[in-house]
Protein backbone atom coordinates (compact mmCIF):
# COMPACT_ATOMS: atom_id res chain seq x y z
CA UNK A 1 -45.37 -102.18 15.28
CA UNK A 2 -45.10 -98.58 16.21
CA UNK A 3 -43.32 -97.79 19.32
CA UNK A 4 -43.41 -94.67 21.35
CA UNK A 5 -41.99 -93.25 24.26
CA UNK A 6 -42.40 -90.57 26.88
CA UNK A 7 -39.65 -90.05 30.09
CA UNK A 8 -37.06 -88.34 30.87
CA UNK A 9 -33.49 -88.21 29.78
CA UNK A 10 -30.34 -87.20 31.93
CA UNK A 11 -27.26 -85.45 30.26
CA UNK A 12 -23.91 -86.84 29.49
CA UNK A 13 -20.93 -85.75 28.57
CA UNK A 14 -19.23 -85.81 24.66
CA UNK A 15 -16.15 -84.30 23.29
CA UNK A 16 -15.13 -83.27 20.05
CA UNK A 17 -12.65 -83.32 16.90
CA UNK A 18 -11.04 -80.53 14.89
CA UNK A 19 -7.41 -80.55 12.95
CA UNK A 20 -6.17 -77.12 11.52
CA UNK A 21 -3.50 -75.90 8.65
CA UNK A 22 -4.21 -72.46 7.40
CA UNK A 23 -1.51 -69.93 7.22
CA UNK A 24 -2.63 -67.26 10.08
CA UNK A 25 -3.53 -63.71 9.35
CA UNK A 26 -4.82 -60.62 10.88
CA UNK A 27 -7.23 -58.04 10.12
CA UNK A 28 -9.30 -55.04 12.69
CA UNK A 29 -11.16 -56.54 15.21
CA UNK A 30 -14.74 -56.73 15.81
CA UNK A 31 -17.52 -54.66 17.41
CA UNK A 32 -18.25 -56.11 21.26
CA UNK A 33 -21.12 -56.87 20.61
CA UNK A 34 -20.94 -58.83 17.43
CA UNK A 35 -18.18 -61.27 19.06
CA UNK A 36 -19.05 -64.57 19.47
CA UNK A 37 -18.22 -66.45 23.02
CA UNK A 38 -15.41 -66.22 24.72
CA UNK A 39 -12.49 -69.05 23.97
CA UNK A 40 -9.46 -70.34 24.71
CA UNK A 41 -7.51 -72.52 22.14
CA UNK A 42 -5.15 -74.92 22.16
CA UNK A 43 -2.95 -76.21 18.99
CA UNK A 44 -1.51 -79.43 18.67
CA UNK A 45 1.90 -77.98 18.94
CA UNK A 46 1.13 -76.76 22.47
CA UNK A 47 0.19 -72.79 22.05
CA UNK A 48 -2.44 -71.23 23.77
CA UNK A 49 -4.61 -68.11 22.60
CA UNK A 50 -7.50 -66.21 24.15
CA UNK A 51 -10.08 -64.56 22.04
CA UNK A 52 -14.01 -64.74 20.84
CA UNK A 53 -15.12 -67.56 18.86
CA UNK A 54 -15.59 -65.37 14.81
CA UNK A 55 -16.15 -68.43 12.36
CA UNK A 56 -15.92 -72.20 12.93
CA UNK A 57 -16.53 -74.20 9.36
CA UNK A 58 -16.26 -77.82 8.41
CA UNK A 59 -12.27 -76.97 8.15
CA UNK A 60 -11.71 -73.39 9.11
CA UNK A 61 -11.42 -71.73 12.79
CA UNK A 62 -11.12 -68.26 13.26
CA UNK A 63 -10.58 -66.28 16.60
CA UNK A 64 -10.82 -62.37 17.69
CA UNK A 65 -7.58 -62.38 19.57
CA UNK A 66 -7.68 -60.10 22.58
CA UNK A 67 -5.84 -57.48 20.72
CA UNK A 68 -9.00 -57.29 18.84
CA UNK A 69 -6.99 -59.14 15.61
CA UNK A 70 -8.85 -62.21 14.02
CA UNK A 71 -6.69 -64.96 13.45
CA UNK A 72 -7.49 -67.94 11.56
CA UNK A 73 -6.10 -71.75 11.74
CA UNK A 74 -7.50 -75.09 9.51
CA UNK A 75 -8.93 -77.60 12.10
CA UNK A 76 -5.83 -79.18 11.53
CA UNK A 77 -3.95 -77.63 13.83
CA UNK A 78 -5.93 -77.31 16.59
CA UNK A 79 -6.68 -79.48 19.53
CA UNK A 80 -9.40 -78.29 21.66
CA UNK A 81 -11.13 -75.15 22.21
CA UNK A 82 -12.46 -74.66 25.68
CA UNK A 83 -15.62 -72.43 26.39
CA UNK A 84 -16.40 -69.55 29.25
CA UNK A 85 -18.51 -71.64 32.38
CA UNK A 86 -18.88 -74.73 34.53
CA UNK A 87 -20.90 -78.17 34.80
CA UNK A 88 -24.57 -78.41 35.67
CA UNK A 89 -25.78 -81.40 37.52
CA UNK A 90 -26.83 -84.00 35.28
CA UNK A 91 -29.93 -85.80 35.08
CA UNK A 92 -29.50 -89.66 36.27
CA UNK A 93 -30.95 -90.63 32.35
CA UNK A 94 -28.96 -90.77 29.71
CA UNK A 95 -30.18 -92.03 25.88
CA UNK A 96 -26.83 -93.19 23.91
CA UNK A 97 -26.85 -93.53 20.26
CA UNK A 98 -25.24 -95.73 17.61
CA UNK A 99 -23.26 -93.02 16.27
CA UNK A 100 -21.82 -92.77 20.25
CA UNK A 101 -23.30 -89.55 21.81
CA UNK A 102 -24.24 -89.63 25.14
CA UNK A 103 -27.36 -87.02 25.85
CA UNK A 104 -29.07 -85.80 28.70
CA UNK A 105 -32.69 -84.89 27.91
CA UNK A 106 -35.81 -83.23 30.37
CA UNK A 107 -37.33 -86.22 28.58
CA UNK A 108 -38.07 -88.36 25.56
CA UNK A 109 -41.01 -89.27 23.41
CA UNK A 110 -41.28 -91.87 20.28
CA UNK A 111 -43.87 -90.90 17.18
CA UNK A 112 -43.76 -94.08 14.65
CA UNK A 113 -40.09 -94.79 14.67
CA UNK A 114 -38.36 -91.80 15.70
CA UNK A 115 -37.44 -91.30 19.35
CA UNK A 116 -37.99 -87.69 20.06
CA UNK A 117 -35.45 -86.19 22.79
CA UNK A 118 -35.95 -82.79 24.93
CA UNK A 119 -32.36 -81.64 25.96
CA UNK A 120 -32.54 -79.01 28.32
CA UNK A 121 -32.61 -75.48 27.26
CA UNK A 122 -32.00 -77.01 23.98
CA UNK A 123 -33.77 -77.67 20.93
CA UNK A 124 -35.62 -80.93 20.79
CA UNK A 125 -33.59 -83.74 18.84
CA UNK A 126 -35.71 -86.49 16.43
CA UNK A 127 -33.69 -89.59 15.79
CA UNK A 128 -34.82 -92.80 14.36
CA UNK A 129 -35.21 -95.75 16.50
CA UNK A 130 -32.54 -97.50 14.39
CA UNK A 131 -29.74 -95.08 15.61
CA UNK A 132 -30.52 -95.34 18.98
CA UNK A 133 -28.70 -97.89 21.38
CA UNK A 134 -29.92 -97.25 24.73
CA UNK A 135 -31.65 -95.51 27.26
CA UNK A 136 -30.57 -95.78 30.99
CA UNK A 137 -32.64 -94.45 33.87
CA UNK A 138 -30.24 -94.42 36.79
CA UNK A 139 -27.08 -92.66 37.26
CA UNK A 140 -24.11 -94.29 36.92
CA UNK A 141 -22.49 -96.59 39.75
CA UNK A 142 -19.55 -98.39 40.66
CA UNK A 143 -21.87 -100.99 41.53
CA UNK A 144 -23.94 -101.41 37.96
CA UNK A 145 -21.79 -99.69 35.69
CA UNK A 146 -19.86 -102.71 34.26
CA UNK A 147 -23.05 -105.04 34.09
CA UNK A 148 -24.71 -102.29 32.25
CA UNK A 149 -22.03 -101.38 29.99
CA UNK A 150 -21.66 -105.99 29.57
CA UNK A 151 -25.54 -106.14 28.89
CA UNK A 152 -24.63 -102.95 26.14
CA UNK A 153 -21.83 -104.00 24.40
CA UNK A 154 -23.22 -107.38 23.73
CA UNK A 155 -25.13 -108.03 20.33
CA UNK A 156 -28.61 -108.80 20.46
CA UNK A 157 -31.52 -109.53 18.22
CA UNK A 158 -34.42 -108.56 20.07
CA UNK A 159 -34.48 -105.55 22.14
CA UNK A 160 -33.91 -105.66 26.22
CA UNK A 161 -35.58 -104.37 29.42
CA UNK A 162 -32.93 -104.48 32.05
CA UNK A 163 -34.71 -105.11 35.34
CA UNK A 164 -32.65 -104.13 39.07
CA UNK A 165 -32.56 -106.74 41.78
CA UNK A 166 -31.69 -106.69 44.93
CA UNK A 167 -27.83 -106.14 45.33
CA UNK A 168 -27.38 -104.17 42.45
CA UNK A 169 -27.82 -106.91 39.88
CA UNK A 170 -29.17 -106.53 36.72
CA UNK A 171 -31.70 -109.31 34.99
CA UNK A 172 -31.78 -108.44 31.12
CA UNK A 173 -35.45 -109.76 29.81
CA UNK A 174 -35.92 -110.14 25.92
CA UNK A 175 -38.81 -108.68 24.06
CA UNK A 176 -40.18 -105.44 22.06
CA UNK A 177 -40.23 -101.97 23.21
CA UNK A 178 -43.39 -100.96 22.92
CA UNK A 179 -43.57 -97.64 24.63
CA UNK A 180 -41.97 -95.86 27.67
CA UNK A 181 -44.21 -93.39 29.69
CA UNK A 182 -43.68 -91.43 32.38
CA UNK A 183 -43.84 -93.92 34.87
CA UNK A 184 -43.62 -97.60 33.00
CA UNK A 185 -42.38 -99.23 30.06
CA UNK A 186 -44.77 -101.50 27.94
CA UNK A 187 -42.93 -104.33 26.83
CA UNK A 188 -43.93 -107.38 24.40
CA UNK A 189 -42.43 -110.04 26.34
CA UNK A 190 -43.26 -113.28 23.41
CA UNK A 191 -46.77 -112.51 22.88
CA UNK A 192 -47.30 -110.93 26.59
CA UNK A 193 -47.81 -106.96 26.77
CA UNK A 194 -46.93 -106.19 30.35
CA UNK A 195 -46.08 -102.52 31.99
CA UNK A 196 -42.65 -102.77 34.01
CA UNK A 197 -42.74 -99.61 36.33
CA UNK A 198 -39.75 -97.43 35.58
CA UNK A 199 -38.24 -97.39 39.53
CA UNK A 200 -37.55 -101.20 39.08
CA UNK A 201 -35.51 -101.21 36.01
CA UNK A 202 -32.14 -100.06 34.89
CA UNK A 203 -32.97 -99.16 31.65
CA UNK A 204 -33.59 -100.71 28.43
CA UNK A 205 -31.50 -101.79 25.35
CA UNK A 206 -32.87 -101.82 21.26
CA UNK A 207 -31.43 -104.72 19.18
CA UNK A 208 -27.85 -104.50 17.70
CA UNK A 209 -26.10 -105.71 15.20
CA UNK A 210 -22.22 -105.91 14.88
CA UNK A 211 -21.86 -103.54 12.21
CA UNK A 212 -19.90 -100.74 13.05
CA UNK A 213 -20.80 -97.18 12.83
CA UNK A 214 -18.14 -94.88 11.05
CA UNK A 215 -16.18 -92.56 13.56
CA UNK A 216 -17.45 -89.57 13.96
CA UNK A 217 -14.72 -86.54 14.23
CA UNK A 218 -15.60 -84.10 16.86
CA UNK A 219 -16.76 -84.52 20.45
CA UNK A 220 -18.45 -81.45 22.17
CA UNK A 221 -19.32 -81.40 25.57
CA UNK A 222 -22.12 -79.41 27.21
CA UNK A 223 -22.54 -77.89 30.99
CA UNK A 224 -25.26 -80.76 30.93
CA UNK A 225 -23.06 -83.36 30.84
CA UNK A 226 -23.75 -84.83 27.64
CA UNK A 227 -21.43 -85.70 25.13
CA UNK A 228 -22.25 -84.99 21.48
CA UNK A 229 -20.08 -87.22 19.01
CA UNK A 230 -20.35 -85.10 15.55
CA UNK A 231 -18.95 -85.44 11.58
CA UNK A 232 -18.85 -81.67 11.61
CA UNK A 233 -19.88 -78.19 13.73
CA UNK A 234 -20.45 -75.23 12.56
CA UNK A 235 -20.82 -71.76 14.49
CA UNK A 236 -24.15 -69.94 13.59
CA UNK A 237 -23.06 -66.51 14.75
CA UNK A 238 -27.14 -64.93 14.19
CA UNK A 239 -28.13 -67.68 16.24
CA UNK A 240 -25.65 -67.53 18.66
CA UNK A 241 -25.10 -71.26 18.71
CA UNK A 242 -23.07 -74.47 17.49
CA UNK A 243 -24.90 -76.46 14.88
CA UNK A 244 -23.72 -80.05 14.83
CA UNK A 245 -24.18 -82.89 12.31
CA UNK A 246 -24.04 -86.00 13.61
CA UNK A 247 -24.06 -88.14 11.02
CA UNK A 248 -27.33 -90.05 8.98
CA UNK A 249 -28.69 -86.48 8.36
CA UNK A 250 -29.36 -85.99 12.28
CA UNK A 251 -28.68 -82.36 13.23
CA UNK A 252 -28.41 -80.47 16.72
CA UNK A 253 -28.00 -76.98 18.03
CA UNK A 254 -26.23 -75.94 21.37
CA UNK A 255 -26.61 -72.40 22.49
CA UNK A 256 -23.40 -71.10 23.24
CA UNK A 257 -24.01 -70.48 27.05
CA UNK A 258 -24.30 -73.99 27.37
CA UNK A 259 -20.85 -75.22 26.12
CA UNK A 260 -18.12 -76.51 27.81
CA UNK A 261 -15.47 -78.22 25.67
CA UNK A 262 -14.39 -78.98 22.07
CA UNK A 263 -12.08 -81.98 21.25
CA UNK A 264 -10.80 -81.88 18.06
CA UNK A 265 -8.01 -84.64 17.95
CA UNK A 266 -10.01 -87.77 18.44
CA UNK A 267 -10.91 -89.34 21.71
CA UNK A 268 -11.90 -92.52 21.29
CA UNK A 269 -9.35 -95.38 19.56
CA UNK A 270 -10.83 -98.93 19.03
CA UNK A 271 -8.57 -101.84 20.26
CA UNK A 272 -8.89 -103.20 16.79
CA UNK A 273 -7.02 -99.84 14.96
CA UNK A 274 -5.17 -99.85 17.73
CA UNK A 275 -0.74 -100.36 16.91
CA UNK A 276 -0.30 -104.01 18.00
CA UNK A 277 3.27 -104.28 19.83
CA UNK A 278 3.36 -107.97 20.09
CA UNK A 279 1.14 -110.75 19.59
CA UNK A 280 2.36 -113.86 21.52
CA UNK A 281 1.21 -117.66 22.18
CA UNK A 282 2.43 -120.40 24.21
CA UNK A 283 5.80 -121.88 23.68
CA UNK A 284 3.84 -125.31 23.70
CA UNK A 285 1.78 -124.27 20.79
CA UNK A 286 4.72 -123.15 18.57
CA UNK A 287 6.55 -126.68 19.33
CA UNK A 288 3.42 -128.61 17.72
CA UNK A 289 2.95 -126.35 14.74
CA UNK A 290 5.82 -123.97 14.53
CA UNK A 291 6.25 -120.62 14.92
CA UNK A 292 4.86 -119.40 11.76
CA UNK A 293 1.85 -121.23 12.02
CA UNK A 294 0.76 -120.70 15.50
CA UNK A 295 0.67 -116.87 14.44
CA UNK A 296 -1.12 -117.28 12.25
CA UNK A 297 -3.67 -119.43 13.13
CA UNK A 298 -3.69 -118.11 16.86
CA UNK A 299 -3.00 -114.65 16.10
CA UNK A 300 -6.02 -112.33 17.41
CA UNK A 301 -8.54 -111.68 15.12
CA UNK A 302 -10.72 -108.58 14.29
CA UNK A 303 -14.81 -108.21 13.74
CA UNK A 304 -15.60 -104.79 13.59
CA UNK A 305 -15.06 -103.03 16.97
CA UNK A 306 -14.68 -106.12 18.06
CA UNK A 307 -11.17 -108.49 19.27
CA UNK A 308 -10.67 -112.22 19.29
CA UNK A 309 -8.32 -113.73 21.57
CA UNK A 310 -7.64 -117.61 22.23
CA UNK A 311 -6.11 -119.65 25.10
CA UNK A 312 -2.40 -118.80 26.17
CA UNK A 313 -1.78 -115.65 24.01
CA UNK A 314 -0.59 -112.20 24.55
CA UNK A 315 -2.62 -109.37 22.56
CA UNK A 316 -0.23 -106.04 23.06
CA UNK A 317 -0.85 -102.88 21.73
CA UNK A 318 0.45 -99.69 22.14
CA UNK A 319 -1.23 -96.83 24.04
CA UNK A 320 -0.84 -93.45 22.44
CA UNK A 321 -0.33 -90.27 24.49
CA UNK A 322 -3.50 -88.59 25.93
CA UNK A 323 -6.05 -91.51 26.33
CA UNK A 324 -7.29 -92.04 30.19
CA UNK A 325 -9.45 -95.09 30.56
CA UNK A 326 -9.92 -99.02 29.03
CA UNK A 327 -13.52 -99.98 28.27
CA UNK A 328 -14.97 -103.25 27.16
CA UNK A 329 -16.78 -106.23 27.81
CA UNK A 330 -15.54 -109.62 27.62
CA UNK A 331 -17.14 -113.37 27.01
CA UNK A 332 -16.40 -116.50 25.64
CA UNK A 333 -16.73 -116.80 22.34
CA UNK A 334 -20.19 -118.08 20.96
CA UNK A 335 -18.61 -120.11 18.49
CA UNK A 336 -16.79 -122.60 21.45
CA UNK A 337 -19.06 -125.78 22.29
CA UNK A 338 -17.94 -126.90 24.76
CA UNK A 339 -17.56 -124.64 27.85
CA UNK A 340 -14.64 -124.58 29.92
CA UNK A 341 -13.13 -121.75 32.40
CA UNK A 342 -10.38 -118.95 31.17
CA UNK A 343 -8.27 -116.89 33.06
CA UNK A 344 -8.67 -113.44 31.35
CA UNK A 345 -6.48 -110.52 32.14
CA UNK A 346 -5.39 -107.27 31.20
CA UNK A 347 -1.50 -105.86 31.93
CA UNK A 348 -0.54 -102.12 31.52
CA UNK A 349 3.38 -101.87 31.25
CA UNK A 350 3.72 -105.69 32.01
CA UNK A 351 1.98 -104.83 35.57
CA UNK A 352 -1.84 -106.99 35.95
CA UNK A 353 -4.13 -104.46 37.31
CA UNK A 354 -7.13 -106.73 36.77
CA UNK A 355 -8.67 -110.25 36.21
CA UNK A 356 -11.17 -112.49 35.91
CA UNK A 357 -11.86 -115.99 35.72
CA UNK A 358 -14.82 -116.58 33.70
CA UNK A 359 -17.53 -119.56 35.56
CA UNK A 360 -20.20 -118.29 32.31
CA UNK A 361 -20.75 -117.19 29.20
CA UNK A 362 -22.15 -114.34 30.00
CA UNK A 363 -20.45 -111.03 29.07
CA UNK A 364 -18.46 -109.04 31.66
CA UNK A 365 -17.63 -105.72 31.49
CA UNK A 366 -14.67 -103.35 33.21
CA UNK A 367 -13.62 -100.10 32.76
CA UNK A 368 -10.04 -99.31 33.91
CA UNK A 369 -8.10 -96.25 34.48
CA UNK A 370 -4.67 -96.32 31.98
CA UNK A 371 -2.94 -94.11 34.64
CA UNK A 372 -0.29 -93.25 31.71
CA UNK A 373 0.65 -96.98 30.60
CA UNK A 374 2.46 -97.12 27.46
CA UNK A 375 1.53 -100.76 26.46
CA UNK A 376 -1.75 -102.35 27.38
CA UNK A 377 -1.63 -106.57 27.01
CA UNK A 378 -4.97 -108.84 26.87
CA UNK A 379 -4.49 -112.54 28.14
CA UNK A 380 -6.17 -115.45 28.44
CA UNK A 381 -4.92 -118.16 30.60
CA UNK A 382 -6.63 -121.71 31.93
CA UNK A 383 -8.27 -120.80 35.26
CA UNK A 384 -6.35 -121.53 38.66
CA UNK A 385 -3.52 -122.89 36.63
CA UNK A 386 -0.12 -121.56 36.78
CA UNK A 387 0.38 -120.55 33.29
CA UNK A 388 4.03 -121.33 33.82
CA UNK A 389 2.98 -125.10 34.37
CA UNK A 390 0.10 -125.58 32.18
CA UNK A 391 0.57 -126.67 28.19
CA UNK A 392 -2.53 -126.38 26.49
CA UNK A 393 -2.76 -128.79 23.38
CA UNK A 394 -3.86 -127.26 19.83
CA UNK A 395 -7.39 -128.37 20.66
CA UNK A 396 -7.49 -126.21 23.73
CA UNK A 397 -6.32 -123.89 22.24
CA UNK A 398 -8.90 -123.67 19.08
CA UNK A 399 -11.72 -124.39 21.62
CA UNK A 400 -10.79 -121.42 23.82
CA UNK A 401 -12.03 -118.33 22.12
CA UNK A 402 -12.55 -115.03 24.31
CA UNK A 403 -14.52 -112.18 23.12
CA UNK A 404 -13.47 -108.48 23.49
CA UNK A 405 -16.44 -106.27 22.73
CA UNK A 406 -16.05 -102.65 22.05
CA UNK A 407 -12.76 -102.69 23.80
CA UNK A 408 -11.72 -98.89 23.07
CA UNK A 409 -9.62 -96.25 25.05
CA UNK A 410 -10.86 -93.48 25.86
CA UNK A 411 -9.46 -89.95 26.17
């Protein structure tokens, strides 16, 4: 069934990633007005230059230094290149895709299967409905944001229109996407086309899947706020902008007025590449099946972006330098039958800054400032029982199965 869509789209931000090892040289500088914007670099190994942006390649970076000599780096060395302006106010929409940008659009439009997306002052964008993940119509709140990003990170089968309540909460509906105008979303609700008005939902969701999308190496952020998450960018110096490839032959130009930031040493680390410092279980379970067995069948187990914890463990990993923020979404396991409530928490340097005991199955999701933590620990304890006291048995233990999904730290 062809779907299509017309609204509009706010910005977000995205960062990107270069590295850079070629020997530097020097040669006469350029005319003024050939010079491409004005920069500021910085190299993993802490230096700072000034100069004009002359050639950025899949590998290569070269500057006009303000001595007028060009100097050139591989993206090896460098960390992040920061651009000449300041942040525009973002529109409250914001379409997300698989491949993890983040863009704010003057608004969207679907032809067949592609979702078509007006960025402003940009060139329109065409991606397929596949590699898009979702498109949220409010700006972001304390008060929604971890619902939202729950309802998100949870895999689905069927697309979702997320309707707002009163209080701030959010009722996920499932269905088809059939179309999203300026002022309603048709929706195929089993057999039932109805037209949700846009200033009573949240947003909507397509269908997932848990396979997980490659990481992409840059993220560039524009004065829009949106973040672009790219395999490669390349400065068109006729044009006068950054051309970006994003990955499953999607392309995108930013002028150069309009950029704010280049990351070029990552900025996003999965839980599940993450260095694990310890992973620990319950003295109880090592006295019924020995140490060597309880971690191993206990130990925390890995599903693409996803982490599996169980009942009584510690999952610690270490934080690497740089990285700001904790984002996930947590549930009990589908696999678990029969339903009983967990104690889940999350430590940073052996200190709890945050808990939850989940009543549901539904997902729950948190985003939490690292505030320069070295080691970050996931636990799962019974609810309102003193894990001191408690011994859970082997079969508590392999029928209490938490979910961590898309738990990633952000820079």
């Amino acid at each position: 069934m062809t779907r299509s869509i017309c609204n509009p789209i706010p910005a977000v931000a995205l960062f990107a990633v270069f590295a850079f090892v070629i020997p530097a040289t020097e040669s006469r500088g350029q005319n003024n007005a050939e010079l491409g914007p004005e920069i500021q670099l910085e190299t993993l190994e802490g230096d700072s230059y000034s100069g004009h942006l002359n050639i950025l390649t899949g590998s290569t970076l070269s500057v006009t230094l303000s001595g007028g000599q060009s100097q050139q780096w591989e993206l090896t060395e460098i960390s992040r290149l920061r651009f000449q302006g300041s942040a525009r106010t973002s529109p409250p929409t914001r379409a997300v895709l698989r491949g993890g940008s983040e863009i704010a659009a003057a608004a969207t439009s679907m032809q067949q299967d592609d979702l078509l997306i007006r960025s402003v002052g940009q060139p329109s964008l065409s991606v397929p409905i596949g590699k898009v993940r979702s498109v949220r119509f409010r700006a972001p709140a304390s008060a929604t944001d971890p619902n939202w990003l729950a309802l998100v990170e949870e895999p689905q089968r069927r697309d979702r229109l997320v309707i707002r309540r009163e209080g701030d909460a959010l009722d996920p509906i499932e269905g088809t996407i059939l179309e999203i105008k300026r002022d309603s979303v048709s929706f195929d609700l089993s057999g039932n086309i109805v037209d949700a008005p846009l200033n009573k939902l949240e947003g909507v969701i397509f269908s997932t899947s848990n396979n997980r999308e490659s990481g992409k190496t840059l993220r560039v952020l524009d004065q829009w706020g949106s973040e672009w998450m790219a395999e490669q960018a390349t400065w068109n110096s006729t044009a006068g902008s950054l051309e970006l490839n994003l990955g499953d032959g999607i392309t995108h130009s930013i002028p150069a007025d309009q950029l704010l930031e280049i990351r070029l040493s990552g900025g996003i680390l999965y839980l599940s590449d993450a260095e694990v410092a310890e992973q620990n279980q319950s003295e109880s379970l090592n006295t019924i099946v020995g140490n060597d067995l309880a971690s191993t069948w206990f130990a925390t187990e890995t599903q693409s972006k996803n982490l599996t914890t169980v009942l009584s463990s510690d999952h610690v990993v270490r934080v690497p330098e740089g990285y700001e923020k904790l984002v996930s979404a947590v549930r009990i396991s589908p696999d678990v039958d029969q339903f009983t409530p967990l104690k889940v928490s999350v430590l940073l340097d052996d200190q709890m800054v945050w808990s939850l005991d989940l009543q549901d199955r539904k997902p729950h999701g948190l985003i939490l400032p690292l505030e320069d933590a070295r080691r970050l620990t996931l636990r799962i304890d019974q609810a309102d029982v003193d894990s001191s006291e408690s011994s859970p048995s082997l079969a508590d233990a392999l029928g209490h199965r938490v979910e961590w999904l898309g738990a990633r730290l952000l820079k």
